[in-house]
N, C-alpha and C. Protein backbone atom coordinates (compact mmCIF):
# COMPACT_ATOMS: atom_id res chain seq x y z
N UNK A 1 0.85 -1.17 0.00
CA UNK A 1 0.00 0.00 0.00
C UNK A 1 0.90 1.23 0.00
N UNK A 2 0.27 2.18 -0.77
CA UNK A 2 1.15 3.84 -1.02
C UNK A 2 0.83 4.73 0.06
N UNK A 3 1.10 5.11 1.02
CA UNK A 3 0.85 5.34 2.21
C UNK A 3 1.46 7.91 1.72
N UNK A 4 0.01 7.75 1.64
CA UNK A 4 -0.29 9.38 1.17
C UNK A 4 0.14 10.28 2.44
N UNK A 5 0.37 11.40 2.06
CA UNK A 5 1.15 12.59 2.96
C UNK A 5 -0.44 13.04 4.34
N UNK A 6 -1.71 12.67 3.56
CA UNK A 6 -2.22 13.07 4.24
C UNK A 6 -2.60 12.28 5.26
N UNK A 7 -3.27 10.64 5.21
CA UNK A 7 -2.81 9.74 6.09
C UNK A 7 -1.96 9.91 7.23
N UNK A 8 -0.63 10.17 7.02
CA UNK A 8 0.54 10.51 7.70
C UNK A 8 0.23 11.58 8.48
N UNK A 9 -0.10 12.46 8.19
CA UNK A 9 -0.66 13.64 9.22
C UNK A 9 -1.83 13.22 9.90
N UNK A 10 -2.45 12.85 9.78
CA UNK A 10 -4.13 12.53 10.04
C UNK A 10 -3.61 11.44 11.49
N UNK A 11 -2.71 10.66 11.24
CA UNK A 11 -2.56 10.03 12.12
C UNK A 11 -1.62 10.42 13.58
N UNK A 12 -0.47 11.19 13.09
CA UNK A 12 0.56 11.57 13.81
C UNK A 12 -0.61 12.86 14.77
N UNK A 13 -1.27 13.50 14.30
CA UNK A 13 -2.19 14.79 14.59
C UNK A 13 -3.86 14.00 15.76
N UNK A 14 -3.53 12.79 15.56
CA UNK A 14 -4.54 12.04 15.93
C UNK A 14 -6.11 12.35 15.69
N UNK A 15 -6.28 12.93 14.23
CA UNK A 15 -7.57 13.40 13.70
C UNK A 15 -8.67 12.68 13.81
N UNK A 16 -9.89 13.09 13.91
CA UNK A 16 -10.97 11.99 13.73
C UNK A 16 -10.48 11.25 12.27
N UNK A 17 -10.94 10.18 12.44
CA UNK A 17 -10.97 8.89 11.25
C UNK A 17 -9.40 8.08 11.22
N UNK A 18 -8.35 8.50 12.17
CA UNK A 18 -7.55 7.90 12.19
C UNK A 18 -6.84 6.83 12.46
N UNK A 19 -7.88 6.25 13.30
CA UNK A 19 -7.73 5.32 14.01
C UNK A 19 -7.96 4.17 12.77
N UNK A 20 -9.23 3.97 11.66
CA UNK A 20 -9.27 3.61 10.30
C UNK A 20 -7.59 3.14 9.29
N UNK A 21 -7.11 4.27 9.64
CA UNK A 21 -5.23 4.09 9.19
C UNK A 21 -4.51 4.12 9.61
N UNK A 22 -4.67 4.07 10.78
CA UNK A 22 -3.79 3.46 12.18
C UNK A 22 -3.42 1.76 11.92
N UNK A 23 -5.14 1.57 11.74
CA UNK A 23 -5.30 -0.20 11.34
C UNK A 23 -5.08 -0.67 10.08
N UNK A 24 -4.81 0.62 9.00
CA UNK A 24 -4.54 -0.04 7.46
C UNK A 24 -3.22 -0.17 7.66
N UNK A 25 -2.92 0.80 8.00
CA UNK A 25 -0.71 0.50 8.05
C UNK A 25 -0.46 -0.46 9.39
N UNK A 26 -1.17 -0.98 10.12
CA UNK A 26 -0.87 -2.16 11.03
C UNK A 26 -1.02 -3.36 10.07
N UNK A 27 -2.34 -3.90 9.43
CA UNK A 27 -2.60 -4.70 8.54
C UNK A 27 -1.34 -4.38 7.38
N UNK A 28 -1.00 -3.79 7.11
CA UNK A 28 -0.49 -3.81 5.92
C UNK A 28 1.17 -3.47 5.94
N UNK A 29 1.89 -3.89 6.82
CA UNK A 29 3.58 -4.29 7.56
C UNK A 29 3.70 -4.97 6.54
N UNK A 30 5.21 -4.53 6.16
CA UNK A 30 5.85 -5.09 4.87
C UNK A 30 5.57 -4.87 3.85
N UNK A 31 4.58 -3.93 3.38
CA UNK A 31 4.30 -3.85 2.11
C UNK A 31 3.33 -2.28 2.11
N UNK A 32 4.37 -1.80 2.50
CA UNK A 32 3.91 -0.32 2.86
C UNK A 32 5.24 0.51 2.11
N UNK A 33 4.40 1.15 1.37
CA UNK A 33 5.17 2.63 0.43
C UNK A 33 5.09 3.89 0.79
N UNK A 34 6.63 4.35 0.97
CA UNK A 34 6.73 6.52 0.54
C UNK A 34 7.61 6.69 -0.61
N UNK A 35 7.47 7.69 -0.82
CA UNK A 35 8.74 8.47 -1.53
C UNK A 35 8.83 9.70 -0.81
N UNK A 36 9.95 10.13 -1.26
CA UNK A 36 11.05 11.57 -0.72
C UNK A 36 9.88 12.36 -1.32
N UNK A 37 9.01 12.86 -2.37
CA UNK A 37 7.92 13.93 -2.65
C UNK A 37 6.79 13.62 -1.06
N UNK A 38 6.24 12.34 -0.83
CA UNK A 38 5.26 12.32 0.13
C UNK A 38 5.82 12.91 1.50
N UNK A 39 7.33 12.57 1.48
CA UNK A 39 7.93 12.74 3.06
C UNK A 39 8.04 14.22 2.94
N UNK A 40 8.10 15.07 2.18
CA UNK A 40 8.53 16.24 1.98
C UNK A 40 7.09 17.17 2.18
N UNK A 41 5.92 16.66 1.19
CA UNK A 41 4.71 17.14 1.39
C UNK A 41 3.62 16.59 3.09
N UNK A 42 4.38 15.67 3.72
CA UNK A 42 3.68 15.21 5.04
C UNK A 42 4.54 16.09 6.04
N UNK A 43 6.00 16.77 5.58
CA UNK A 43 6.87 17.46 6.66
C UNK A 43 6.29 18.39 6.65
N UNK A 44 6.01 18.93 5.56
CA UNK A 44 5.73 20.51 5.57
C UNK A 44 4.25 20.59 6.43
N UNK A 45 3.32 19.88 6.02
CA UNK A 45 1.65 19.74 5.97
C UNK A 45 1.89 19.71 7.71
N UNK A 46 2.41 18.79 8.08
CA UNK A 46 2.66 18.37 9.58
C UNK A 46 2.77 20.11 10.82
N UNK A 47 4.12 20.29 9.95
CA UNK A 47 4.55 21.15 10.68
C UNK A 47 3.75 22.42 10.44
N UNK A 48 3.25 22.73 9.46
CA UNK A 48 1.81 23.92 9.95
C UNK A 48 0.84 23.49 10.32
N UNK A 49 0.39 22.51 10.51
CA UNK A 49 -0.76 21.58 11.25
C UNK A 49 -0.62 21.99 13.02
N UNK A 50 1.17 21.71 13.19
CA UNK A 50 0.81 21.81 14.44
C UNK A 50 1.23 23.44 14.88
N UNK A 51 1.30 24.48 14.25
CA UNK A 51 2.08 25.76 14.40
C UNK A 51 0.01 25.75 14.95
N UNK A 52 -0.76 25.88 14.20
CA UNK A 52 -2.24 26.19 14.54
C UNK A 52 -2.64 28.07 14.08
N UNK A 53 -1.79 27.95 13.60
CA UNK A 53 -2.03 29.47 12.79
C UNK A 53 -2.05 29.64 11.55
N UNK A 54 -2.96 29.57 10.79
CA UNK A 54 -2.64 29.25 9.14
C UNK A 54 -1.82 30.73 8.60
N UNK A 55 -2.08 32.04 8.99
CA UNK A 55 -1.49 33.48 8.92
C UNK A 55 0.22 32.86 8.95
N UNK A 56 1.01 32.79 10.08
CA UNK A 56 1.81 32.32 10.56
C UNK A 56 2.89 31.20 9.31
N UNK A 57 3.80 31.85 9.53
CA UNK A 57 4.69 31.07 8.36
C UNK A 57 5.64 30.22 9.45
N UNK A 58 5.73 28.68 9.22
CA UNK A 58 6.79 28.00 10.22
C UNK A 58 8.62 28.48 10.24
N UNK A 59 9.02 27.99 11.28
CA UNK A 59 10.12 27.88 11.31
C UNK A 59 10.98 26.91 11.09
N UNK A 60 12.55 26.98 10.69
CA UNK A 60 13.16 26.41 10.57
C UNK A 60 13.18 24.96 11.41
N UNK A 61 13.35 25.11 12.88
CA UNK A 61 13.13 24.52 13.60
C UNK A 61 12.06 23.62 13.57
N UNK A 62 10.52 24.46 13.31
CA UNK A 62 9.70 23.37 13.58
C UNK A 62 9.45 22.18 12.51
N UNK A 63 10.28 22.81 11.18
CA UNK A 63 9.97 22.18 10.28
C UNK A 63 10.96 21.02 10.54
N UNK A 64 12.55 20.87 11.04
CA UNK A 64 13.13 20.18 11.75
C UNK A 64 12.29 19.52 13.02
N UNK A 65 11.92 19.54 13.25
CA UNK A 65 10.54 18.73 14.28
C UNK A 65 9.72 17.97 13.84
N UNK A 66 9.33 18.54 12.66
CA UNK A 66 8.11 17.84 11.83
C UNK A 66 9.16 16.61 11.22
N UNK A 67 9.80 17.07 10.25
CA UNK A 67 11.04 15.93 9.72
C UNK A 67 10.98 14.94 10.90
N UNK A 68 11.53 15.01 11.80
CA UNK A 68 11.54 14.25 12.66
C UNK A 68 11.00 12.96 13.04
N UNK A 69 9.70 13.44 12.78
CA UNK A 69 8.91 12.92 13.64
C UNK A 69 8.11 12.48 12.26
N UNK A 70 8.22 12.47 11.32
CA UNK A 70 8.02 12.00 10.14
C UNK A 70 8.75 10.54 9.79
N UNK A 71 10.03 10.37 9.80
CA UNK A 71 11.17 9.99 9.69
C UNK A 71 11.31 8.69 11.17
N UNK A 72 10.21 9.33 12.07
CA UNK A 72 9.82 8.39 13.11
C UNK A 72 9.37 7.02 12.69
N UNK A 73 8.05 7.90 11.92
CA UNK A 73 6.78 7.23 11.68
C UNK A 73 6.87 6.68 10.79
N UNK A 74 8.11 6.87 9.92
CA UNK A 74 8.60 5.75 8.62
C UNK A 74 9.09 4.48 9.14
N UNK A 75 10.45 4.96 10.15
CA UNK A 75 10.67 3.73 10.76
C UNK A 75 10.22 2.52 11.69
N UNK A 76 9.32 3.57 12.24
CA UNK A 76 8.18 2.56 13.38
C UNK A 76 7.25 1.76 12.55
N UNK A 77 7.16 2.34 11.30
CA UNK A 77 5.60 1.52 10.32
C UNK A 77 6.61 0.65 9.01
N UNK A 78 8.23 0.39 9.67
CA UNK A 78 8.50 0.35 8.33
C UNK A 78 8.53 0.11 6.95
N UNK A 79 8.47 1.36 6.46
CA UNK A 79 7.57 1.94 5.26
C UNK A 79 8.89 1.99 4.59
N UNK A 80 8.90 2.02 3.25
CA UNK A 80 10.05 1.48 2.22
C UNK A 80 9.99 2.97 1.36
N UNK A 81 10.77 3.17 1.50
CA UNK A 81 11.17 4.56 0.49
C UNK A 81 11.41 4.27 -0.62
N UNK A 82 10.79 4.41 -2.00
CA UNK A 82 10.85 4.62 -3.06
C UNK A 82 11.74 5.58 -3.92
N UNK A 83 11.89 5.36 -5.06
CA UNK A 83 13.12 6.28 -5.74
C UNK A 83 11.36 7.24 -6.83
N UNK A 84 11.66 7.89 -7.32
CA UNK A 84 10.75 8.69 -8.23
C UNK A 84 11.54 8.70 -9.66
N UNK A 85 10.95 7.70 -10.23
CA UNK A 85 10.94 7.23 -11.41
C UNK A 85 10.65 8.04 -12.67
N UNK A 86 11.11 7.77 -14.10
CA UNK A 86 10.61 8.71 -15.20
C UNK A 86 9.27 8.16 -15.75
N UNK A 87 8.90 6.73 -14.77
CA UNK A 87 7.57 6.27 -15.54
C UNK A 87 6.34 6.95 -14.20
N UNK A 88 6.84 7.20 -12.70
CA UNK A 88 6.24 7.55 -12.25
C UNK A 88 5.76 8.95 -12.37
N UNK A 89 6.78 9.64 -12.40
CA UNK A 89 6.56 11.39 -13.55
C UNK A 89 5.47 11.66 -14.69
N UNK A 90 6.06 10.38 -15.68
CA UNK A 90 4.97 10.55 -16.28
C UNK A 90 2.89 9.78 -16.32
N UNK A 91 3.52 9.00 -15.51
CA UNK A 91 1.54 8.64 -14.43
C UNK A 91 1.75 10.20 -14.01
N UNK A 92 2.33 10.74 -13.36
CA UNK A 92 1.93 11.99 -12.45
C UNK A 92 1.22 12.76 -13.31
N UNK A 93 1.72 13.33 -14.54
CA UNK A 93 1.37 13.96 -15.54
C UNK A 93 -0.45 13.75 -16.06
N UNK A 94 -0.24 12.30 -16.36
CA UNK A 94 -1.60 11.63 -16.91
C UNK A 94 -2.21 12.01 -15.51
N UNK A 95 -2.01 12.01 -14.69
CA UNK A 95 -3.11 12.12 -13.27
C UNK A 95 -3.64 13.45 -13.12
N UNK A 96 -2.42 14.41 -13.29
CA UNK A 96 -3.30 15.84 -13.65
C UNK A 96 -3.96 15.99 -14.88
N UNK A 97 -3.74 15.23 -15.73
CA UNK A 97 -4.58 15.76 -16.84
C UNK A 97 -5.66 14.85 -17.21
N UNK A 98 -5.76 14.25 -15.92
CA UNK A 98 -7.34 13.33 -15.78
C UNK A 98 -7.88 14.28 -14.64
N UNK A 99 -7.23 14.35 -13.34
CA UNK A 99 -8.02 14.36 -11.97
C UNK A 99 -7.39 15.58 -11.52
N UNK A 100 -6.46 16.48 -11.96
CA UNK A 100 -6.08 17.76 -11.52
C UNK A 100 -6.90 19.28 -11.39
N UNK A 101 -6.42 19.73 -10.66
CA UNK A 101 -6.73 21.12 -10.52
C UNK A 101 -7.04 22.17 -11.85
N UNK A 102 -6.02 21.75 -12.17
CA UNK A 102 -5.67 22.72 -13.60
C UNK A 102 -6.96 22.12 -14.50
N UNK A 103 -7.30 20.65 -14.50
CA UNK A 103 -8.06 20.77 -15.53
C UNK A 103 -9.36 20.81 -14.80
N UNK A 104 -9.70 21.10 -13.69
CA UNK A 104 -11.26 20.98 -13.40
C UNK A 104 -11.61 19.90 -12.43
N UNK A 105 -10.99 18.86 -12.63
CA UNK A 105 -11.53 17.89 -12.21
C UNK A 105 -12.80 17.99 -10.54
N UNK A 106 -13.37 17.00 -10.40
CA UNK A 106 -13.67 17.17 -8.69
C UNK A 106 -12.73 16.64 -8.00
N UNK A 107 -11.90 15.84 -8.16
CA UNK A 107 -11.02 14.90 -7.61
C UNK A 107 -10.00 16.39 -7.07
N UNK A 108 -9.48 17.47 -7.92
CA UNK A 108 -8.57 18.31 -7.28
C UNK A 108 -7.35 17.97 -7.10
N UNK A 109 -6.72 16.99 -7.41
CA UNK A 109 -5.30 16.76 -7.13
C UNK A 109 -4.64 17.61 -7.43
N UNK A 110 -3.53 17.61 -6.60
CA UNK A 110 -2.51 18.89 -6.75
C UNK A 110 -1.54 18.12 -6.59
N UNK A 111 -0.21 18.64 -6.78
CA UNK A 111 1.06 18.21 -6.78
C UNK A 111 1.66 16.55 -6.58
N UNK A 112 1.40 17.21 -5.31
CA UNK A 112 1.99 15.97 -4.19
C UNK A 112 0.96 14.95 -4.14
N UNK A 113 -0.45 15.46 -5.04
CA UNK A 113 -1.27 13.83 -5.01
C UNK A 113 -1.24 13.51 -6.25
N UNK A 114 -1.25 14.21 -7.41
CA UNK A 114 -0.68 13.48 -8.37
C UNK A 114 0.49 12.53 -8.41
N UNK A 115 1.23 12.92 -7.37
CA UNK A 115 2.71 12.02 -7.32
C UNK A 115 2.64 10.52 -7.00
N UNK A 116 1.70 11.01 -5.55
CA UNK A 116 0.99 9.59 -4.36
C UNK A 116 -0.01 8.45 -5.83
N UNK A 117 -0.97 9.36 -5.98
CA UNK A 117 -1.83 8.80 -7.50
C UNK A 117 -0.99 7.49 -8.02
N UNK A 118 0.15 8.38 -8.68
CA UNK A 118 1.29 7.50 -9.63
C UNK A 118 2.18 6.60 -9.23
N UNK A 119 2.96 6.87 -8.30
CA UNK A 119 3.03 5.48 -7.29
C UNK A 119 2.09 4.66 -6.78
N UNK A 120 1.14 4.58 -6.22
CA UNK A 120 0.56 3.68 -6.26
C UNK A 120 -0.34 2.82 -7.57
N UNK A 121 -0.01 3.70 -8.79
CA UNK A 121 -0.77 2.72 -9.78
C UNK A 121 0.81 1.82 -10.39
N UNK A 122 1.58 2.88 -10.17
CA UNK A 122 2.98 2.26 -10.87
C UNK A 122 3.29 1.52 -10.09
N UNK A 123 3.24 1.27 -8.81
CA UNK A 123 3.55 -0.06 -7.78
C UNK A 123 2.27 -0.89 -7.56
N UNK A 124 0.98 -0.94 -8.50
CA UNK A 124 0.17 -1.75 -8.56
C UNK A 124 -0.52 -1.79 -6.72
N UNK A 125 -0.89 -1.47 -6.53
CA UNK A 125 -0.71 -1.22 -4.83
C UNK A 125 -2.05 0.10 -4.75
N UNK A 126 -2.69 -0.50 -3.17
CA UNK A 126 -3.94 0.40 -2.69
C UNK A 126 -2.97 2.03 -2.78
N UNK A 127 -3.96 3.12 -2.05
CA UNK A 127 -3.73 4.04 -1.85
C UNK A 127 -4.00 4.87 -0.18
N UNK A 128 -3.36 5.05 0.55
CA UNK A 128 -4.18 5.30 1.66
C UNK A 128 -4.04 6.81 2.17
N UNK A 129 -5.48 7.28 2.10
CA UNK A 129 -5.11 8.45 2.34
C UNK A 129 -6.44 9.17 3.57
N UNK A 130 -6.45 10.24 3.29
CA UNK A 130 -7.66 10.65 4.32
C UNK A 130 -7.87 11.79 3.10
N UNK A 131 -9.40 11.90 3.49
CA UNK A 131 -10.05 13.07 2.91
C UNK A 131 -11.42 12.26 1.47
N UNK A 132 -11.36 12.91 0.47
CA UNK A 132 -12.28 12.21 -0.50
C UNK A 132 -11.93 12.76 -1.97
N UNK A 133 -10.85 13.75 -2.19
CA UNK A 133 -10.31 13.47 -3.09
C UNK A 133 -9.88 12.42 -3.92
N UNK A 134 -9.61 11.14 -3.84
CA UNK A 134 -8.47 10.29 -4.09
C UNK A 134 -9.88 9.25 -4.42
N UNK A 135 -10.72 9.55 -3.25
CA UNK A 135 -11.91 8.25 -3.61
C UNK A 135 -12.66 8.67 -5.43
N UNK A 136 -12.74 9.98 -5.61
CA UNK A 136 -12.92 10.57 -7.02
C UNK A 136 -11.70 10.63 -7.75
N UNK A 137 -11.14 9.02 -7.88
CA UNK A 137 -10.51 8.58 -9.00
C UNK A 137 -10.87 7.24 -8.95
N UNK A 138 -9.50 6.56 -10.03
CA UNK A 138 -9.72 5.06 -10.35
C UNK A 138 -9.08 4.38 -9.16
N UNK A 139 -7.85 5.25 -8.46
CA UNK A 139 -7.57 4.09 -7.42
C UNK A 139 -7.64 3.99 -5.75
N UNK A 140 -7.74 2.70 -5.85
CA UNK A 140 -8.33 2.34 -4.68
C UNK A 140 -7.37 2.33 -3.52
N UNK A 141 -8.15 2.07 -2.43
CA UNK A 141 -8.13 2.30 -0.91
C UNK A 141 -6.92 1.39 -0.25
């Protein structure tokens, strides 16, 4: 399973519905996916999550905190870091220009979920994320 930036927050933040992917990445040991784009988009997301000021731009530091504790939660769930591929780039591509922002879609993907999107179709593999973006596509849970 492709284990999404937002998941990762949802859980570390202890959000309602988390407990749901608490138990997908327990069930699913050993065969759990990131890449360096998800760890990068769950550091950042994390660390203004917990600043609680959306006005408010983070700091160096906390973003070193967030890393952290990111980098925790890789190793405690261990989750297998992926390389970002020229076939995964280009799924990314096809994903915005199915389910992106730019073109309309409802789905809304932006960046860092076009990326999540493409790894998990290019590693044949669920998707786990929080929210309902991701459910307004083709892949699954």
């Amino acid at each position: 399973m492709y284990i999404d930036a937002s998941a990762i927050i949802a859980i570390l933040n202890r959000e309602a519905g988390s407990e749901r992917l608490t138990t997908a990445i327990d069930n699913g040991r050993g065969k759990l996916l990131i890449s360096p784009l998800t760890i990068f988009e769950a550091t950042v997301g994390l660390a203004k999550a917990r600043i609680g000021d959306a006005g408010r731009k983070t700091t160096p530091a906390e973003l070193e905190l967030a890393c952290a504790a990111i980098r925790a939660f890789i190793e405690a769930n261990t989750l297998r870091e992926i390389d970002i591929t020229s076939d995964i780039g280009k799924r990314a591509i096809e994903a915005a220009a199915r389910y992106g922002k730019a073109v309309g879609h409802p789905a809304d993907l932006n960046f860092g979920d076009c990326f999540a999107y493409a790894c998990a179709k290019v590693h044949h593999m669920p998707l786990l994320f929080k929210g309902d973006d991701f459910s307004k596509t083709d892949v699954a849970r």
